[in-house]
C-alpha atoms as a PDB file:
ATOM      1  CA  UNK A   1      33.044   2.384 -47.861  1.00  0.00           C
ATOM      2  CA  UNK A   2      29.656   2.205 -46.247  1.00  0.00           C
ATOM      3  CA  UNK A   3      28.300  -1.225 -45.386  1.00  0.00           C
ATOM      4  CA  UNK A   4      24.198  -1.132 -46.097  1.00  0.00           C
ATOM      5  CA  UNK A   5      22.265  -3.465 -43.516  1.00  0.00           C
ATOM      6  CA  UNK A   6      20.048  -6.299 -45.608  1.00  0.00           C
ATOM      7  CA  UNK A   7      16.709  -4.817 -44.991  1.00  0.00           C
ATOM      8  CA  UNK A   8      14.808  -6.975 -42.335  1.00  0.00           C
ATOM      9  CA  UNK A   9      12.106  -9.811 -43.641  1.00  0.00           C
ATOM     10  CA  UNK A  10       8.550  -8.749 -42.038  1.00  0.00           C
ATOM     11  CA  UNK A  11       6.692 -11.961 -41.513  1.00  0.00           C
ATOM     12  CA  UNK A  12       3.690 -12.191 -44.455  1.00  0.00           C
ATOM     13  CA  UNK A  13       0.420 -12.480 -43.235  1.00  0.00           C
ATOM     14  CA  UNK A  14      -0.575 -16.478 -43.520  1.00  0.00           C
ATOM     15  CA  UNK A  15       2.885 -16.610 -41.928  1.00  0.00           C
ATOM     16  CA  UNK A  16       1.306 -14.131 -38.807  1.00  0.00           C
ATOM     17  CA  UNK A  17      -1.964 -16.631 -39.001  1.00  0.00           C
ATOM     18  CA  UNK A  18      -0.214 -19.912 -38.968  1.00  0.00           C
ATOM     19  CA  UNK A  19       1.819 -18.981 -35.563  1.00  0.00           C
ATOM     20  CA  UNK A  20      -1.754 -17.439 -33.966  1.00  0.00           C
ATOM     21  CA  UNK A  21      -3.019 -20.503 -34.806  1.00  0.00           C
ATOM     22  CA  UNK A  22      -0.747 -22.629 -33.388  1.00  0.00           C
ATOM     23  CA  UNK A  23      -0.667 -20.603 -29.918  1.00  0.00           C
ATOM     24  CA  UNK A  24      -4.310 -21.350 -29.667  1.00  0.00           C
ATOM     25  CA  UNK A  25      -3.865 -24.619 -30.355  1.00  0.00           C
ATOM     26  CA  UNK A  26      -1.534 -24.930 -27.979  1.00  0.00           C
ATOM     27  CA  UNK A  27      -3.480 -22.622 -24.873  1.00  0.00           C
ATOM     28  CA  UNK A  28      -6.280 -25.053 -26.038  1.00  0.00           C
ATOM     29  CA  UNK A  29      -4.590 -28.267 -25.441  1.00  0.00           C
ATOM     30  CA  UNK A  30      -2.761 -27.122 -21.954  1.00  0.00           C
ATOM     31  CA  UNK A  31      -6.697 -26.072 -20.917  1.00  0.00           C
ATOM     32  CA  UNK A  32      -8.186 -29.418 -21.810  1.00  0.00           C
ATOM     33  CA  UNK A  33      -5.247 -31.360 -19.917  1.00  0.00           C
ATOM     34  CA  UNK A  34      -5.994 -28.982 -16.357  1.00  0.00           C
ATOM     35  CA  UNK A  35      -9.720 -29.383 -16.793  1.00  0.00           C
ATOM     36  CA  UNK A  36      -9.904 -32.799 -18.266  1.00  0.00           C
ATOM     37  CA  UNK A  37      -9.326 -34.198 -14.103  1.00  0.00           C
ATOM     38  CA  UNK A  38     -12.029 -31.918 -12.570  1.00  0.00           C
ATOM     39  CA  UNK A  39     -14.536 -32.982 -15.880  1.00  0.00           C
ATOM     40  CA  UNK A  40     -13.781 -36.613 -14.779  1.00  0.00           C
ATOM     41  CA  UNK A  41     -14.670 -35.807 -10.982  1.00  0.00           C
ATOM     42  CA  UNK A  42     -17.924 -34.409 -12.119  1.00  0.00           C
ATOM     43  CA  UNK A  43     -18.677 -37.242 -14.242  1.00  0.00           C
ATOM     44  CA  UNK A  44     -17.291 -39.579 -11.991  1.00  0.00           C
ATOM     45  CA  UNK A  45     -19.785 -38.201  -8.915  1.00  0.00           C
ATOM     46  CA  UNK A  46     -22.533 -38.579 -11.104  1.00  0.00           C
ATOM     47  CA  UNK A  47     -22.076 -41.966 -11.987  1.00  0.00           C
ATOM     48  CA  UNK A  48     -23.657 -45.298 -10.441  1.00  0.00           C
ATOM     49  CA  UNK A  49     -21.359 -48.024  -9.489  1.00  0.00           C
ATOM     50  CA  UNK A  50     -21.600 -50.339 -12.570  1.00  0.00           C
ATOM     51  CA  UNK A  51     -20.415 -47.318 -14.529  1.00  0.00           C
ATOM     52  CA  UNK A  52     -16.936 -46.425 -12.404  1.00  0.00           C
ATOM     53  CA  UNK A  53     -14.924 -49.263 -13.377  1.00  0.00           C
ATOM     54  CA  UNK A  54     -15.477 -50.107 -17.317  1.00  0.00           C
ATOM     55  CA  UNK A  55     -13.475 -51.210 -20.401  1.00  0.00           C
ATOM     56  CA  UNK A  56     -14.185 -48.004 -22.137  1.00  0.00           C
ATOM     57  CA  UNK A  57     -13.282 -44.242 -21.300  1.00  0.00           C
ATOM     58  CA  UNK A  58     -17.103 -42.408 -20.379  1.00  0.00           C
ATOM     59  CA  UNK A  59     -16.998 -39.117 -19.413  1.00  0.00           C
ATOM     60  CA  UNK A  60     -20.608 -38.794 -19.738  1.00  0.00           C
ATOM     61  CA  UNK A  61     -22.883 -40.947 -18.030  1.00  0.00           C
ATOM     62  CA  UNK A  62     -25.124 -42.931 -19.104  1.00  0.00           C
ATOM     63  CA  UNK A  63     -27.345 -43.196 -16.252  1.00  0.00           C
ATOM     64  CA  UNK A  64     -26.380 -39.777 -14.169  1.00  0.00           C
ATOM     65  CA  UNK A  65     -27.899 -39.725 -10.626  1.00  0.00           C
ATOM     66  CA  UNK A  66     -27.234 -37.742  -7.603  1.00  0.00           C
ATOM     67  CA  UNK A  67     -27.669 -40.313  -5.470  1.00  0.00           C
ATOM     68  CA  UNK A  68     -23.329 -39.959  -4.583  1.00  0.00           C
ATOM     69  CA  UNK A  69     -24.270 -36.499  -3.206  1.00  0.00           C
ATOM     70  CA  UNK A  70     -26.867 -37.906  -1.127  1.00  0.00           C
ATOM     71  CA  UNK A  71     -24.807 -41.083   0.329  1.00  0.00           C
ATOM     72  CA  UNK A  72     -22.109 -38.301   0.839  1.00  0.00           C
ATOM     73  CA  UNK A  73     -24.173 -35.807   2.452  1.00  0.00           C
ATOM     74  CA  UNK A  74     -26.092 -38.575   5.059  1.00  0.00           C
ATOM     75  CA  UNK A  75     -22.734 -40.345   5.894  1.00  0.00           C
ATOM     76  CA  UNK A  76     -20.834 -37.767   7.117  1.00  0.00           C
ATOM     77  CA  UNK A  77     -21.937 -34.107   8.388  1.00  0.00           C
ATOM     78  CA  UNK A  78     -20.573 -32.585   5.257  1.00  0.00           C
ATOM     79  CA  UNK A  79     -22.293 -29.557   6.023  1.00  0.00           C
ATOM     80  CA  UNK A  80     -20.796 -28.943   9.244  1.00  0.00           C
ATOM     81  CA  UNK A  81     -17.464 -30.377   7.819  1.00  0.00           C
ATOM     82  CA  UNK A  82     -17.812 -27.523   4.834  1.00  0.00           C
ATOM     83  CA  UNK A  83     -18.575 -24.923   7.314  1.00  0.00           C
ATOM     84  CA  UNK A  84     -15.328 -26.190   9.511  1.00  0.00           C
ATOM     85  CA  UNK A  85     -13.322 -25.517   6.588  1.00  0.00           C
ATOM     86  CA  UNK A  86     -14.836 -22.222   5.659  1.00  0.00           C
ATOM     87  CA  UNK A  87     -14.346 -21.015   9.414  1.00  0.00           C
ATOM     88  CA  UNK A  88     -10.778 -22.065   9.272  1.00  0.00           C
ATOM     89  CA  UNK A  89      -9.808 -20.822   5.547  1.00  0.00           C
ATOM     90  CA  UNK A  90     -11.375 -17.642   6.403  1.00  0.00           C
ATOM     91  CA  UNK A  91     -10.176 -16.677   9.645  1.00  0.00           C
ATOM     92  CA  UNK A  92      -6.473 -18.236   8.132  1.00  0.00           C
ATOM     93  CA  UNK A  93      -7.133 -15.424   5.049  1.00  0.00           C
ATOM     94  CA  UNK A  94      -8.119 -12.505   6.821  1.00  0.00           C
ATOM     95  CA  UNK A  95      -5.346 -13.164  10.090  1.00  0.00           C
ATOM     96  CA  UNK A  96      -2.635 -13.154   6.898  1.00  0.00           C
ATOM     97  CA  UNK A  97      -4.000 -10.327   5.183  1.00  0.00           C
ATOM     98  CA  UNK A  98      -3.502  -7.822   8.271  1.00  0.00           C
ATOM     99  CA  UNK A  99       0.234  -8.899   9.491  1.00  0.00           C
ATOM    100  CA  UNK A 100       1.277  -9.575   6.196  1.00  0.00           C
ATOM    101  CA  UNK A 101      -0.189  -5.694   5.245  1.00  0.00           C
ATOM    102  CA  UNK A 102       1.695  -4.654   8.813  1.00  0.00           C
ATOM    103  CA  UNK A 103       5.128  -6.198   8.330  1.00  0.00           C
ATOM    104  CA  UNK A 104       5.267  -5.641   4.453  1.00  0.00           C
ATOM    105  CA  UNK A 105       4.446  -1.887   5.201  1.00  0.00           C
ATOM    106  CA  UNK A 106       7.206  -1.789   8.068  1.00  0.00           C
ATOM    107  CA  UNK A 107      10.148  -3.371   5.660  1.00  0.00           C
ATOM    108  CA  UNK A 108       8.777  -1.546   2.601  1.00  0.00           C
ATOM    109  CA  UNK A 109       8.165   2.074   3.823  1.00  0.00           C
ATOM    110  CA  UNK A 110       9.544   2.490   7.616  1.00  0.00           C
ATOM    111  CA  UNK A 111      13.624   3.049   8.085  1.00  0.00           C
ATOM    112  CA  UNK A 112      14.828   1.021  11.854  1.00  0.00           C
ATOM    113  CA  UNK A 113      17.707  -0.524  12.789  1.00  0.00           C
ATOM    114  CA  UNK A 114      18.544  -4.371  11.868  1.00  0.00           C
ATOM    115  CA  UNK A 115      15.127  -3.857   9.088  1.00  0.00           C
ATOM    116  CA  UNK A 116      17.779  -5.836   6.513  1.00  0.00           C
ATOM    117  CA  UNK A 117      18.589  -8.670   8.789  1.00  0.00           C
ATOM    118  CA  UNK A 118      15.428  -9.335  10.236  1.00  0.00           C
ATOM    119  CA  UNK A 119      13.457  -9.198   6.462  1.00  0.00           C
ATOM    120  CA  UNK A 120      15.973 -11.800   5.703  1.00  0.00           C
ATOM    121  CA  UNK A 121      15.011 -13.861   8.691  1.00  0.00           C
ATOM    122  CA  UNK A 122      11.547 -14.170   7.468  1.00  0.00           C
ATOM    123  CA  UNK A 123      12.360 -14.856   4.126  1.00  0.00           C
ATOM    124  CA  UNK A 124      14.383 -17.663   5.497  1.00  0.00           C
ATOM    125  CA  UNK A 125      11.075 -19.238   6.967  1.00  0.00           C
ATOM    126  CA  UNK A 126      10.180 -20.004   3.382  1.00  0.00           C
ATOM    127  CA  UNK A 127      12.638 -22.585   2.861  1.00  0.00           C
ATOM    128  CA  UNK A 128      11.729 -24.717   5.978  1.00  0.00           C
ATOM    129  CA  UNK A 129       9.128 -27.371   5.044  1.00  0.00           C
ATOM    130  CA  UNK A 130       5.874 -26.876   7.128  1.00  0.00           C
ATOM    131  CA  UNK A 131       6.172 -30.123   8.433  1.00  0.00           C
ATOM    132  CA  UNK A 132       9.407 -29.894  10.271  1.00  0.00           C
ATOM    133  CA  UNK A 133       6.724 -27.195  12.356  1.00  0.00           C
ATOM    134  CA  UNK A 134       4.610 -29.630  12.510  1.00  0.00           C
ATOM    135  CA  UNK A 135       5.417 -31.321  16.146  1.00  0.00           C
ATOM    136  CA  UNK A 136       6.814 -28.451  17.768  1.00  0.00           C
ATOM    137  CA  UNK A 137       3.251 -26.318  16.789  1.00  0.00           C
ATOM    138  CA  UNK A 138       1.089 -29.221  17.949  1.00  0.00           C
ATOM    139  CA  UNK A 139       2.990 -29.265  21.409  1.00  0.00           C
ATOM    140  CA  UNK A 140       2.629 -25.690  21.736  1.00  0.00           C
ATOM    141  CA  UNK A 141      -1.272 -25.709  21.479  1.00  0.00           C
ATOM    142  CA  UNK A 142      -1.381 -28.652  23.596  1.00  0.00           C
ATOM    143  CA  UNK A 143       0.036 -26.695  25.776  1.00  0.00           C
ATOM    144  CA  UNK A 144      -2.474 -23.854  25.495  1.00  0.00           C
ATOM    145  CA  UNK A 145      -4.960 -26.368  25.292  1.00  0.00           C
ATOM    146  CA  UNK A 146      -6.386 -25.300  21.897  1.00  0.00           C
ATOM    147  CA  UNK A 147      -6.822 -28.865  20.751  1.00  0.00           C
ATOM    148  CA  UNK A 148     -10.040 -29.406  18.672  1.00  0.00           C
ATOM    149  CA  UNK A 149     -10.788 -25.592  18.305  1.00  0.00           C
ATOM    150  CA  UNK A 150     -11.173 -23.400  15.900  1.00  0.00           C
ATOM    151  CA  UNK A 151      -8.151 -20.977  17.179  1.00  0.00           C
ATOM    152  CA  UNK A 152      -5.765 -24.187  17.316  1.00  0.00           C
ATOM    153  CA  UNK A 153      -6.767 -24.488  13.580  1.00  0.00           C
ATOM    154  CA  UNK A 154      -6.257 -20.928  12.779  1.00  0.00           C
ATOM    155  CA  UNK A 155      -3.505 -19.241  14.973  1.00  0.00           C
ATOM    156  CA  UNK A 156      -0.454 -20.767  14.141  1.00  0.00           C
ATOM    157  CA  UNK A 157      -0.960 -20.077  10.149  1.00  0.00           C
ATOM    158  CA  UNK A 158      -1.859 -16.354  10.193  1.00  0.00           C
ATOM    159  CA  UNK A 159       1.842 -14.863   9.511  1.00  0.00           C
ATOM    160  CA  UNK A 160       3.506 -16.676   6.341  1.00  0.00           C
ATOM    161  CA  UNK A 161       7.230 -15.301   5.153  1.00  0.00           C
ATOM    162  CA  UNK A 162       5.235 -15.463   1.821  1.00  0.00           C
ATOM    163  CA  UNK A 163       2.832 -13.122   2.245  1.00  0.00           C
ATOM    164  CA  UNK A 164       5.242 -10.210   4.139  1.00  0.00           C
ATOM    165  CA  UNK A 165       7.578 -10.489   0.593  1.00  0.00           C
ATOM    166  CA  UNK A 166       4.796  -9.980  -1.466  1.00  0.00           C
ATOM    167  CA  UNK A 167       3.176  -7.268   0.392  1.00  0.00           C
ATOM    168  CA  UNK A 168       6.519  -5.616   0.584  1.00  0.00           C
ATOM    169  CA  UNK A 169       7.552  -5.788  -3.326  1.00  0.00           C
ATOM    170  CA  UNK A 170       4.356  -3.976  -3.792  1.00  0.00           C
ATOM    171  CA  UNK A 171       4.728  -1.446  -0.818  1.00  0.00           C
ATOM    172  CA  UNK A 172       8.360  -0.539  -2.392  1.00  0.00           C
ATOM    173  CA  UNK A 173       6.471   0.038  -6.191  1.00  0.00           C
ATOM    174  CA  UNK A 174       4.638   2.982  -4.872  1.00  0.00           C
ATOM    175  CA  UNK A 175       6.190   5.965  -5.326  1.00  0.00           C
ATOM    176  CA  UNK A 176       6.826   7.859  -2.025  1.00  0.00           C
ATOM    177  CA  UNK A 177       5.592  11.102  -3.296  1.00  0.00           C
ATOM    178  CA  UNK A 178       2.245   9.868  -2.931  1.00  0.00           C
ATOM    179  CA  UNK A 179       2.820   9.124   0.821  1.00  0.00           C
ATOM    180  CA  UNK A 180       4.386  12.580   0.965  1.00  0.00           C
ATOM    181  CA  UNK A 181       1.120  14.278  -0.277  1.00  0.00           C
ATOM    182  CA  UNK A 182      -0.816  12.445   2.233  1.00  0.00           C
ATOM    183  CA  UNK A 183       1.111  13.120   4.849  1.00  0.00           C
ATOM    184  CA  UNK A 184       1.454  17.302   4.116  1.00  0.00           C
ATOM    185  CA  UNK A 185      -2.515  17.050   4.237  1.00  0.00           C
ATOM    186  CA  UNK A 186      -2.277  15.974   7.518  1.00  0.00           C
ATOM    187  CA  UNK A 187      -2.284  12.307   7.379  1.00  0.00           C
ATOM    188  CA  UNK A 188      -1.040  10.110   9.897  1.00  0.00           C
ATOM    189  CA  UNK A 189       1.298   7.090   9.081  1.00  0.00           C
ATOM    190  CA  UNK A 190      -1.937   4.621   9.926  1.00  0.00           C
ATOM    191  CA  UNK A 191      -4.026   6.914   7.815  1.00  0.00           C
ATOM    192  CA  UNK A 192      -1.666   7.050   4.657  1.00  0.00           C
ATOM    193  CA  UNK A 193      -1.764   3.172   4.946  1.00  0.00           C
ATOM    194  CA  UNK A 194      -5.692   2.589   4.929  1.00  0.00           C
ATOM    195  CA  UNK A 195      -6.870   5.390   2.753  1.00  0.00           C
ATOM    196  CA  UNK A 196      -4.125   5.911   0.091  1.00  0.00           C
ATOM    197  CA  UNK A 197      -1.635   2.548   0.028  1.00  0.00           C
ATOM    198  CA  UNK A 198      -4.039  -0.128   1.178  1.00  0.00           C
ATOM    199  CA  UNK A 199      -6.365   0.687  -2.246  1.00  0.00           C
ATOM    200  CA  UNK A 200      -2.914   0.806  -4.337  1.00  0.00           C
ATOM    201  CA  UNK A 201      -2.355  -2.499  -3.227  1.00  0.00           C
ATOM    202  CA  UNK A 202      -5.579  -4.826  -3.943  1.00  0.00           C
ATOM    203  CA  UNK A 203      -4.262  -6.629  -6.284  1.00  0.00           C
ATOM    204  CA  UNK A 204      -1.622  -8.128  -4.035  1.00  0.00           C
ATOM    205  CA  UNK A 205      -4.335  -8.538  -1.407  1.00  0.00           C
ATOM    206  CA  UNK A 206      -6.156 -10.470  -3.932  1.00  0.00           C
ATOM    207  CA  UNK A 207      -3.272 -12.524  -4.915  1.00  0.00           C
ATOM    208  CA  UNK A 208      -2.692 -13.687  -1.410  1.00  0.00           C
ATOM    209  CA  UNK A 209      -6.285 -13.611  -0.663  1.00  0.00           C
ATOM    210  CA  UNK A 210      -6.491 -16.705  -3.496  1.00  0.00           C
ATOM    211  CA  UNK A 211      -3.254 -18.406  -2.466  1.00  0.00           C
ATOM    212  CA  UNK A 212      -4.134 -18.248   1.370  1.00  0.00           C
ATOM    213  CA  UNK A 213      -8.036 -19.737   1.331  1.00  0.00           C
ATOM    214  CA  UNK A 214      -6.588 -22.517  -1.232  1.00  0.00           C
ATOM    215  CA  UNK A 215      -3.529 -23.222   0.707  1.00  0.00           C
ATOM    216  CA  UNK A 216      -6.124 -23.023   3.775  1.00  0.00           C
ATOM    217  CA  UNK A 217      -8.727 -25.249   2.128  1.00  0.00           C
ATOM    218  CA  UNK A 218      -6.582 -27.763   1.092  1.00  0.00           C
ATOM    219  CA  UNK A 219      -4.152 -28.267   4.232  1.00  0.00           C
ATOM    220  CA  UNK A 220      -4.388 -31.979   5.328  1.00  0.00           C
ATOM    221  CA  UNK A 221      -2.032 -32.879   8.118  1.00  0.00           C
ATOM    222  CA  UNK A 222      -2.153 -29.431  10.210  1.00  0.00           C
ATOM    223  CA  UNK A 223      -6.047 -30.373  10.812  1.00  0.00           C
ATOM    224  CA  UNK A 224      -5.175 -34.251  10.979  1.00  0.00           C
ATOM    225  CA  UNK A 225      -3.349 -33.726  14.098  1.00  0.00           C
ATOM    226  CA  UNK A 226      -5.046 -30.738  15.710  1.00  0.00           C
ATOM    227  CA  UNK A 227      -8.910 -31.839  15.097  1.00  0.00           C
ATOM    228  CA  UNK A 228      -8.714 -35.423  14.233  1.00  0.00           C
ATOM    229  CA  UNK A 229     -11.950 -36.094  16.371  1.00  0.00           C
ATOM    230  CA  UNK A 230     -15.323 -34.820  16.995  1.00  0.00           C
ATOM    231  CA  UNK A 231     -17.143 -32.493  14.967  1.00  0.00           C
ATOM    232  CA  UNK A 232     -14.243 -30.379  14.145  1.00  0.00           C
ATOM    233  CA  UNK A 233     -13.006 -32.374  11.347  1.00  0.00           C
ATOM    234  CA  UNK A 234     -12.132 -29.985   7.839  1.00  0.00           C
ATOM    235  CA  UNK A 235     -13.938 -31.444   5.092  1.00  0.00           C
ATOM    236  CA  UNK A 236      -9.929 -32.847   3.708  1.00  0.00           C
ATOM    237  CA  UNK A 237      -9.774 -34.928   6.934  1.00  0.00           C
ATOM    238  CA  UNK A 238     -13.509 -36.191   6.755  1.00  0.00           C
ATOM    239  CA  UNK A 239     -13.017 -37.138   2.855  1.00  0.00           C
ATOM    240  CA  UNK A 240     -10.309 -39.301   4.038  1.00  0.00           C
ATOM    241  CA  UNK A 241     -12.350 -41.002   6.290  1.00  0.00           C
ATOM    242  CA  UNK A 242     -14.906 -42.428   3.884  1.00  0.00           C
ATOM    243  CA  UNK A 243     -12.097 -44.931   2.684  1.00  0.00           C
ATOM    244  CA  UNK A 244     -12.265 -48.275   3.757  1.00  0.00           C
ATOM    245  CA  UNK A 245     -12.690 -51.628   2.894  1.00  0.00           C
ATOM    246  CA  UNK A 246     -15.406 -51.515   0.353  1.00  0.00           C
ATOM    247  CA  UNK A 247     -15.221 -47.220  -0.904  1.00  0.00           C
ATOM    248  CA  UNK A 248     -17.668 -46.179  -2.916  1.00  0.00           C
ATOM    249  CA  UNK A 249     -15.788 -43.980  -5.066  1.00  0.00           C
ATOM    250  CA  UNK A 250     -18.641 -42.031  -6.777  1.00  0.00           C
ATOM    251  CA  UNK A 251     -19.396 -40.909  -2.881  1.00  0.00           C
ATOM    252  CA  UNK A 252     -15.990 -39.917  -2.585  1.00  0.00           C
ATOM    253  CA  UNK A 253     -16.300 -38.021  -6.006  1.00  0.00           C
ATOM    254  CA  UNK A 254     -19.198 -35.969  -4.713  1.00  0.00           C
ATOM    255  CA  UNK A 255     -17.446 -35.363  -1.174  1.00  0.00           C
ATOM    256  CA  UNK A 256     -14.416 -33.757  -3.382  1.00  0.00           C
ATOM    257  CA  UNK A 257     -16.549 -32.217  -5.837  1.00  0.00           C
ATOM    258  CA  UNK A 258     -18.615 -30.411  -3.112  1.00  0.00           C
ATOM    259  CA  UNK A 259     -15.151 -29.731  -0.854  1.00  0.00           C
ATOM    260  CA  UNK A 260     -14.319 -28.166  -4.308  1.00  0.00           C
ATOM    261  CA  UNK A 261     -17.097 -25.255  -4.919  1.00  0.00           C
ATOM    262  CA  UNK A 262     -16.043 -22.697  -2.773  1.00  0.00           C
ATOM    263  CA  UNK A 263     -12.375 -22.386  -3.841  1.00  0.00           C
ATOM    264  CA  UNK A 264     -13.909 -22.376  -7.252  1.00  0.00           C
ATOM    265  CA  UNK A 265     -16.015 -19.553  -6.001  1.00  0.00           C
ATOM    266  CA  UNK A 266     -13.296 -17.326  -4.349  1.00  0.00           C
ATOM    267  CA  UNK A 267     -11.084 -17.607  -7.552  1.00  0.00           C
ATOM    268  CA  UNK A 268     -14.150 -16.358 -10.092  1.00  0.00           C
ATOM    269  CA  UNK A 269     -14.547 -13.482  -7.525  1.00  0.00           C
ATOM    270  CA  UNK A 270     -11.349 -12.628  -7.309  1.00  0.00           C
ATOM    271  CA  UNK A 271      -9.737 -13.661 -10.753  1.00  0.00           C
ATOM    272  CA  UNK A 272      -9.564 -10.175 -12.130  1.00  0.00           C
ATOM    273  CA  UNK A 273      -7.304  -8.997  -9.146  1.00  0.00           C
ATOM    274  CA  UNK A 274      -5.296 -12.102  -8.921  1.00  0.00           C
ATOM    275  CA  UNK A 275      -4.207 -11.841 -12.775  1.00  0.00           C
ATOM    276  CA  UNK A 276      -3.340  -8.153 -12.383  1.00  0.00           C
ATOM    277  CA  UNK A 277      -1.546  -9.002  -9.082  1.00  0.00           C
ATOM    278  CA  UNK A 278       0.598 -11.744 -10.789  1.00  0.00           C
ATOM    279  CA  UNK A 279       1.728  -9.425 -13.443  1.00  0.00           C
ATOM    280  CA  UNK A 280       2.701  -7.001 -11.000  1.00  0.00           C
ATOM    281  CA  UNK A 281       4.256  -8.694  -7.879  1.00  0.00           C
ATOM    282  CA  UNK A 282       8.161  -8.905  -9.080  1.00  0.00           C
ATOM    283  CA  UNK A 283       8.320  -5.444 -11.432  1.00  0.00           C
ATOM    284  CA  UNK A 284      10.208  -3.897  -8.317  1.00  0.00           C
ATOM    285  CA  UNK A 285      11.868  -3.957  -4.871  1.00  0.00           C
END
């Protein structure tokens, strides 16, 4: 006796709207909740002081002004503050870039003895906190006496256990005829890297190209205690300075929303090869 499966029930079409609908709704609401505290930045930076503190939500002014960006600007040099930060979150970006494409190239593609152990060692570096480094860093540049300069700032954060896994996974998701190919035609091991695996790979460079200049941009305490002084201040460290006993916090709203613009930038630049990465980082390896 043959047993007939029950024919399966294809969802009707208002059935097929009402879930589409729904999923925007939903994408729309997470959206509004990310954005909603950079809108209130803006509108906070753009507000005079008898319009921070009221009874009432206002997200739009009613009297907009720039005069925060101006107070901000004459205070403090923002502008060489900014350009601290850029220095620093570039140099940062490109130093991880190259060893992270070096070492993720040697695990993913090169055969030596202890390869294993060692990859394991610098995947272990990802589960100690960055500021258990913290002391032991700052002595060593005290040491070298690269307190208050830019390679202080920069040196010590240009190999991250991140960046080697990721460049690795994608290293391991080409296929090694390709390298084969390249290397029939005569190719050397440094040319099969920069002319036929280095272009496979942008999107991972992009991906840690983003997560490096934010992580970069952002840091706090690695600046605090390297270039606390002088004009070598990150704009983080000189934003914190503006608190005191009577802050102004539409000036500090236009110091953040200005410290802001350039990740901002990088990410529009780079979004297209930072989705694509993030799709693609864990399919193998």
């Amino acid at each position: 006796m043959s047993v007939v499966a029950a024919p399966t029930r294809r969802p009707i079409r208002w059935e097929r709207a009402l879930g589409r609908a729904l999923f925007i709704l939903l994408l729309t609401l997470g959206g509004a909740l990310t954005l909603l505290p950079y809108a209130w930045m803006i509108s906070s930076s753009l507000k005079p002081p008898s319009e921070l503190f009221t009874s009432t939500v206002q997200l739009v002014p009613r009297q907009p002004t720039l005069e925060n960006y101006a107070v901000a600007w004459n205070k403090e040099p923002i502008g060489r503050f900014l350009l601290n930060s850029l220095v620093v979150a570039t140099g940062e970006t490109l130093g991880v870039l190259v060893t992270s494409v070096l070492a993720g190239y040697s695990f993913g593609r090169l055969k030596f003895w202890g390869r294993d152990v060692l990859f394991l060692l610098v995947l272990g570096t990802m589960m100690i906190p960055s500021q258990v480094t913290l002391i032991p860093s700052f002595i060593i540049m005290k040491w070298f006496g690269w307190l208050n300069t830019y390679h202080g700032l920069i040196v010590p954060r240009i190999v991250t256990g991140f960046g080697v896994f990721l460049m690795r996974q994608f290293f391991l998701s080409i296929p090694r005829e390709i390298e084969d190919a390249a290397r029939i035609d005569g190719c050397g091991r440094f040319g099969v890297l920069m002319r036929v695996l280095l272009p496979l790979v942008t999107p991972a460079l992009a991906t840690l190209a983003i997560f490096t200049f934010n992580n970069s941009w952002n840091e706090f305490f690695w600046p605090l205690i390297i270039a606390s002084t002088g004009d070598m201040r990150t704009i983080q460290v000189a934003i914190s300075s503006f608190r005191g006993e009577d802050t102004n916090w539409g000036v500090i709203m236009a110091a953040v929303t200005l410290a802001a613009l350039p990740v901002m930038v990088v990410y529009l630049v780079l979004q297209r090869y930072f989705v694509k990465g993030i799709v693609m980082s864990g399919l193998k390896g």
